[in-house]
Protein backbone atom coordinates (compact mmCIF):
# COMPACT_ATOMS: atom_id res chain seq x y z
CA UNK A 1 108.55 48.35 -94.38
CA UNK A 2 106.33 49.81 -96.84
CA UNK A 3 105.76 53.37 -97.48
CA UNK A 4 102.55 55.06 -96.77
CA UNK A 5 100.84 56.70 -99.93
CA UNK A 6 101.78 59.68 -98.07
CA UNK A 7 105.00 59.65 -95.97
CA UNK A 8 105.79 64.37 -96.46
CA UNK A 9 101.69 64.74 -95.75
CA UNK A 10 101.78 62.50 -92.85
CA UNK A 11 105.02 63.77 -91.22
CA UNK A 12 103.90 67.43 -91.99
CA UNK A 13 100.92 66.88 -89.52
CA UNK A 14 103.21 64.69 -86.75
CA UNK A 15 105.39 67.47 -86.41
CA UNK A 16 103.00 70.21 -86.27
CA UNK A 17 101.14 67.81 -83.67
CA UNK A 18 104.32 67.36 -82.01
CA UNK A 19 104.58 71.83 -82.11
CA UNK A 20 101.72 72.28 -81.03
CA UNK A 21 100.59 69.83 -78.25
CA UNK A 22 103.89 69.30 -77.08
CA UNK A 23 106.17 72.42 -78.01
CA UNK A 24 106.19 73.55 -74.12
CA UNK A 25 107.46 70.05 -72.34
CA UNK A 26 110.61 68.69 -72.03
CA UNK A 27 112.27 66.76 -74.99
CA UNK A 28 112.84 63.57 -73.60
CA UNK A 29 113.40 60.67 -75.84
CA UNK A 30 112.91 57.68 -73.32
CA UNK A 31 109.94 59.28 -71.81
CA UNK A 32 108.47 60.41 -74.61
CA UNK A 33 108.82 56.96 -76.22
CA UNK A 34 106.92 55.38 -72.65
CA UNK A 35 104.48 58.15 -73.08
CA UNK A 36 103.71 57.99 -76.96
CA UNK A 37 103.43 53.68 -76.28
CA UNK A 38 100.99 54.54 -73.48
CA UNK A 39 98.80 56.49 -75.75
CA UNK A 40 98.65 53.84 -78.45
CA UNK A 41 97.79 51.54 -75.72
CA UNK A 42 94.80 53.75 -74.61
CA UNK A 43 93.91 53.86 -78.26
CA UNK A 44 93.72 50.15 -78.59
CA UNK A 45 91.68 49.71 -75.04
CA UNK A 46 89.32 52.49 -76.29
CA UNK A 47 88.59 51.51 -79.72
CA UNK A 48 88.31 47.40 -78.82
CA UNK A 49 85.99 48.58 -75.65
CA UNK A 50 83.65 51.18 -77.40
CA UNK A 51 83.69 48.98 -80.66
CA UNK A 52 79.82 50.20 -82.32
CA UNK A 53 79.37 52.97 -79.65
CA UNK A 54 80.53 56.41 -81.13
CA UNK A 55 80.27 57.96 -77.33
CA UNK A 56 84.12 57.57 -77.13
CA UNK A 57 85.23 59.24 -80.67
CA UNK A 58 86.80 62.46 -79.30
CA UNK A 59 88.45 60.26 -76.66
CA UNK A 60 90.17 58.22 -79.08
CA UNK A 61 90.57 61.34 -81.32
CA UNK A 62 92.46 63.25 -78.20
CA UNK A 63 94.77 60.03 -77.39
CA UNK A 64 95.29 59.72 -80.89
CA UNK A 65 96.46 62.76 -81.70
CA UNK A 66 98.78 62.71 -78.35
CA UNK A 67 100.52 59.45 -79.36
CA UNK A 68 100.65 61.39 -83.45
CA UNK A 69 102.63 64.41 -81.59
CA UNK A 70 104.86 61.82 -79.87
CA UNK A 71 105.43 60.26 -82.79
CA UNK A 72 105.93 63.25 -84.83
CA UNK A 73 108.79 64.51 -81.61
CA UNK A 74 110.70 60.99 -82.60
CA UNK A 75 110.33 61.49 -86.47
CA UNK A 76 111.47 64.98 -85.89
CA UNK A 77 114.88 63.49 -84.72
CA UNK A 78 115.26 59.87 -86.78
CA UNK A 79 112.71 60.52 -89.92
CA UNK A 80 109.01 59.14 -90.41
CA UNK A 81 110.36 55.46 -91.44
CA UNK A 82 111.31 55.11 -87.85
CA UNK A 83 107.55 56.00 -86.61
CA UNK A 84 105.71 54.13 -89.62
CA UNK A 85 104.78 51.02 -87.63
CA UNK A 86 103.35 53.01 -84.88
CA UNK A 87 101.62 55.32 -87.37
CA UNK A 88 99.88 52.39 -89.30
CA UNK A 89 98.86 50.58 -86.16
CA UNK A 90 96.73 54.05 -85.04
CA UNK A 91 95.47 54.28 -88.56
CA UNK A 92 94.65 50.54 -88.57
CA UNK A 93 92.62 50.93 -84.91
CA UNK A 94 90.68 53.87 -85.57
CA UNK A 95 89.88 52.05 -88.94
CA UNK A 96 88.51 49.42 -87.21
CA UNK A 97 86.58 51.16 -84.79
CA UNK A 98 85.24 53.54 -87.08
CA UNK A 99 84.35 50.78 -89.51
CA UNK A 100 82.48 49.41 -86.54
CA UNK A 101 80.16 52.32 -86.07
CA UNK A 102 77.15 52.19 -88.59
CA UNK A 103 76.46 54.65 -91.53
CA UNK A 104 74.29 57.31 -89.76
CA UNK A 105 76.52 57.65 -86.58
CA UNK A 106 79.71 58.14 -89.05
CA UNK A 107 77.29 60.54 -90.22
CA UNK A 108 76.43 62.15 -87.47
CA UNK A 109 80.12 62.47 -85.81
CA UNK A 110 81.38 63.68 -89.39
CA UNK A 111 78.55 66.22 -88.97
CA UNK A 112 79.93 67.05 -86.28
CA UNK A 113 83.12 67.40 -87.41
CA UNK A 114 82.04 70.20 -90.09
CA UNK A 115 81.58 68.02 -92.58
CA UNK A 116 78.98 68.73 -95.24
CA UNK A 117 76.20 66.58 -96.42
CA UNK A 118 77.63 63.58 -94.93
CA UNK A 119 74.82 61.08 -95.63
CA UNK A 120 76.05 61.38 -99.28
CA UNK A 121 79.13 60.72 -99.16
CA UNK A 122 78.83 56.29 -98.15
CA UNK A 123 76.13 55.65 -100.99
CA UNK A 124 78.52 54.53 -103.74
CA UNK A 125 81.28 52.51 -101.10
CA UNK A 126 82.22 49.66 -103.41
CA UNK A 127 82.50 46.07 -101.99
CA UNK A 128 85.42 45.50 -99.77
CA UNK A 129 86.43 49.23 -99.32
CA UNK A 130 85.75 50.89 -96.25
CA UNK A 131 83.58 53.82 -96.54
CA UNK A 132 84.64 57.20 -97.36
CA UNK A 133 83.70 58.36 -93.98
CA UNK A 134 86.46 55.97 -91.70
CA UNK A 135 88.90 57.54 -93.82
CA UNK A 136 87.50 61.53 -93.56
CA UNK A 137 87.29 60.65 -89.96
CA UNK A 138 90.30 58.70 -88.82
CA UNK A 139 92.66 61.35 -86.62
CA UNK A 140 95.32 60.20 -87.97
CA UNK A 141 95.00 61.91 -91.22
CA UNK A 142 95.58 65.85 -90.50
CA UNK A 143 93.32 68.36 -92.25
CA UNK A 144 95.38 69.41 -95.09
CA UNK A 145 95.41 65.90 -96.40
CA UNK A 146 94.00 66.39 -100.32
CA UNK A 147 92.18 62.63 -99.95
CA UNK A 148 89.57 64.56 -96.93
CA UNK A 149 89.11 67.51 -99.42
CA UNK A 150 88.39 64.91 -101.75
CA UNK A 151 85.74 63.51 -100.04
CA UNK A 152 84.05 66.34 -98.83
CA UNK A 153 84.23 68.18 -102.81
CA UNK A 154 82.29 64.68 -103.70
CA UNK A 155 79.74 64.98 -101.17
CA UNK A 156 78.98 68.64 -102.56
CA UNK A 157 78.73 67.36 -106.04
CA UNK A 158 76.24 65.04 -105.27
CA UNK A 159 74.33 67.83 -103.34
CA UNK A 160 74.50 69.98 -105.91
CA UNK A 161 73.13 67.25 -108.45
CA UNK A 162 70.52 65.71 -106.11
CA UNK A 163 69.46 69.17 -104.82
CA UNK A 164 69.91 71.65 -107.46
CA UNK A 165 67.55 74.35 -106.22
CA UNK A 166 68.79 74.06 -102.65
CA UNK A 167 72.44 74.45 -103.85
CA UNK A 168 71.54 77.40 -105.87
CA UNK A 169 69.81 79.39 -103.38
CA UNK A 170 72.78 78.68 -101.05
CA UNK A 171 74.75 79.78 -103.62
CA UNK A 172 72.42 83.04 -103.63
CA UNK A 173 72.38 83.32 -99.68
CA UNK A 174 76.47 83.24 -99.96
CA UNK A 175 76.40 85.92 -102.59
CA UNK A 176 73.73 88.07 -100.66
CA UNK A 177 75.90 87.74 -97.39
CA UNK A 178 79.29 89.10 -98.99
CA UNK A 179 77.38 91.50 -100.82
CA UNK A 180 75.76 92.95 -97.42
CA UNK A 181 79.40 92.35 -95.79
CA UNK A 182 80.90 94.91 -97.93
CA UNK A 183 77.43 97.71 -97.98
């Protein structure tokens, strides 16, 4: 199978997933294989059965994330090629259901989600691609991934082209505030 264009980034965040929500239980291969399947399976009910409603997001971001620490538990013993398929069928379903959502309610969960100046960062999508947004927002992608910081330093260029004197005096508030921090 095909690599992913970022098989060490990807496995990073599975096994820190796989620390973190899962460090405490039992390390059981069989069940956590049943368990990790179960999740994807929740995934797939909840992203075909909330396809354009954006009320189920952190629902299919906490399954998500559950069957991504399973995963990463499995890759931790037999290496990410083993856990690819599953990997790219989560990233493929929360592409789909977050390609399903419409521009301002991608905006308004990567809002959210801390992200800033979202309703400039889908203007230039070119044909065929899905917007910047599914990607910043798919949970399968964990938060040191460079392509998110990518996405989010383009939305703050365009702010700070389209809005010049609002990004300066933010710049000045910032300044002010550190300055004041350290008085």
């Amino acid at each position: 199978m095909a690599g992913t264009r970022n098989d060490s980034t990807h496995l990073a965040y599975l096994l820190t997933l796989a620390m973190n929500l899962l460090g405490w239980l039992r390390n059981d291969p069989d069940t956590d294989t049943r368990t990790g399947r179960d999740h994807i399976d929740t995934v797939r009910t909840l992203t075909t059965r909330y396809t354009g409603d954006q009320s189920a997001y952190r629902q299919i971001v906490s399954n998500t994330q559950m069957a991504l620490a399973y995963l990463g538990r499995h890759a931790a013993r037999c290496g990410f090629d083993h856990v690819r398929g599953d990997f790219i069928t989560l990233r493929v379903l929360c592409a789909d259901y977050l390609t399903s959502l419409t521009h301002e309610q991608r905006v308004q969960l990567a809002t959210m989600c801390g992200f800033d100046h979202a309703h400039l960062t889908e203007e230039n999508t070119k044909p065929g691609r899905a917007p910047a947004l599914v990607m910043w927002l798919n949970p399968v992608y964990g938060p040191t991934n460079e392509d998110l910081a990518t996405v989010q330093a383009a939305a703050n260029r365009r702010y700070a082209e389209r809005y010049a004197d609002l990004a300066d005096a933010d710049e000045t508030d910032a300044r002010l505030a550190i300055i004041r921090s350290l008085a």
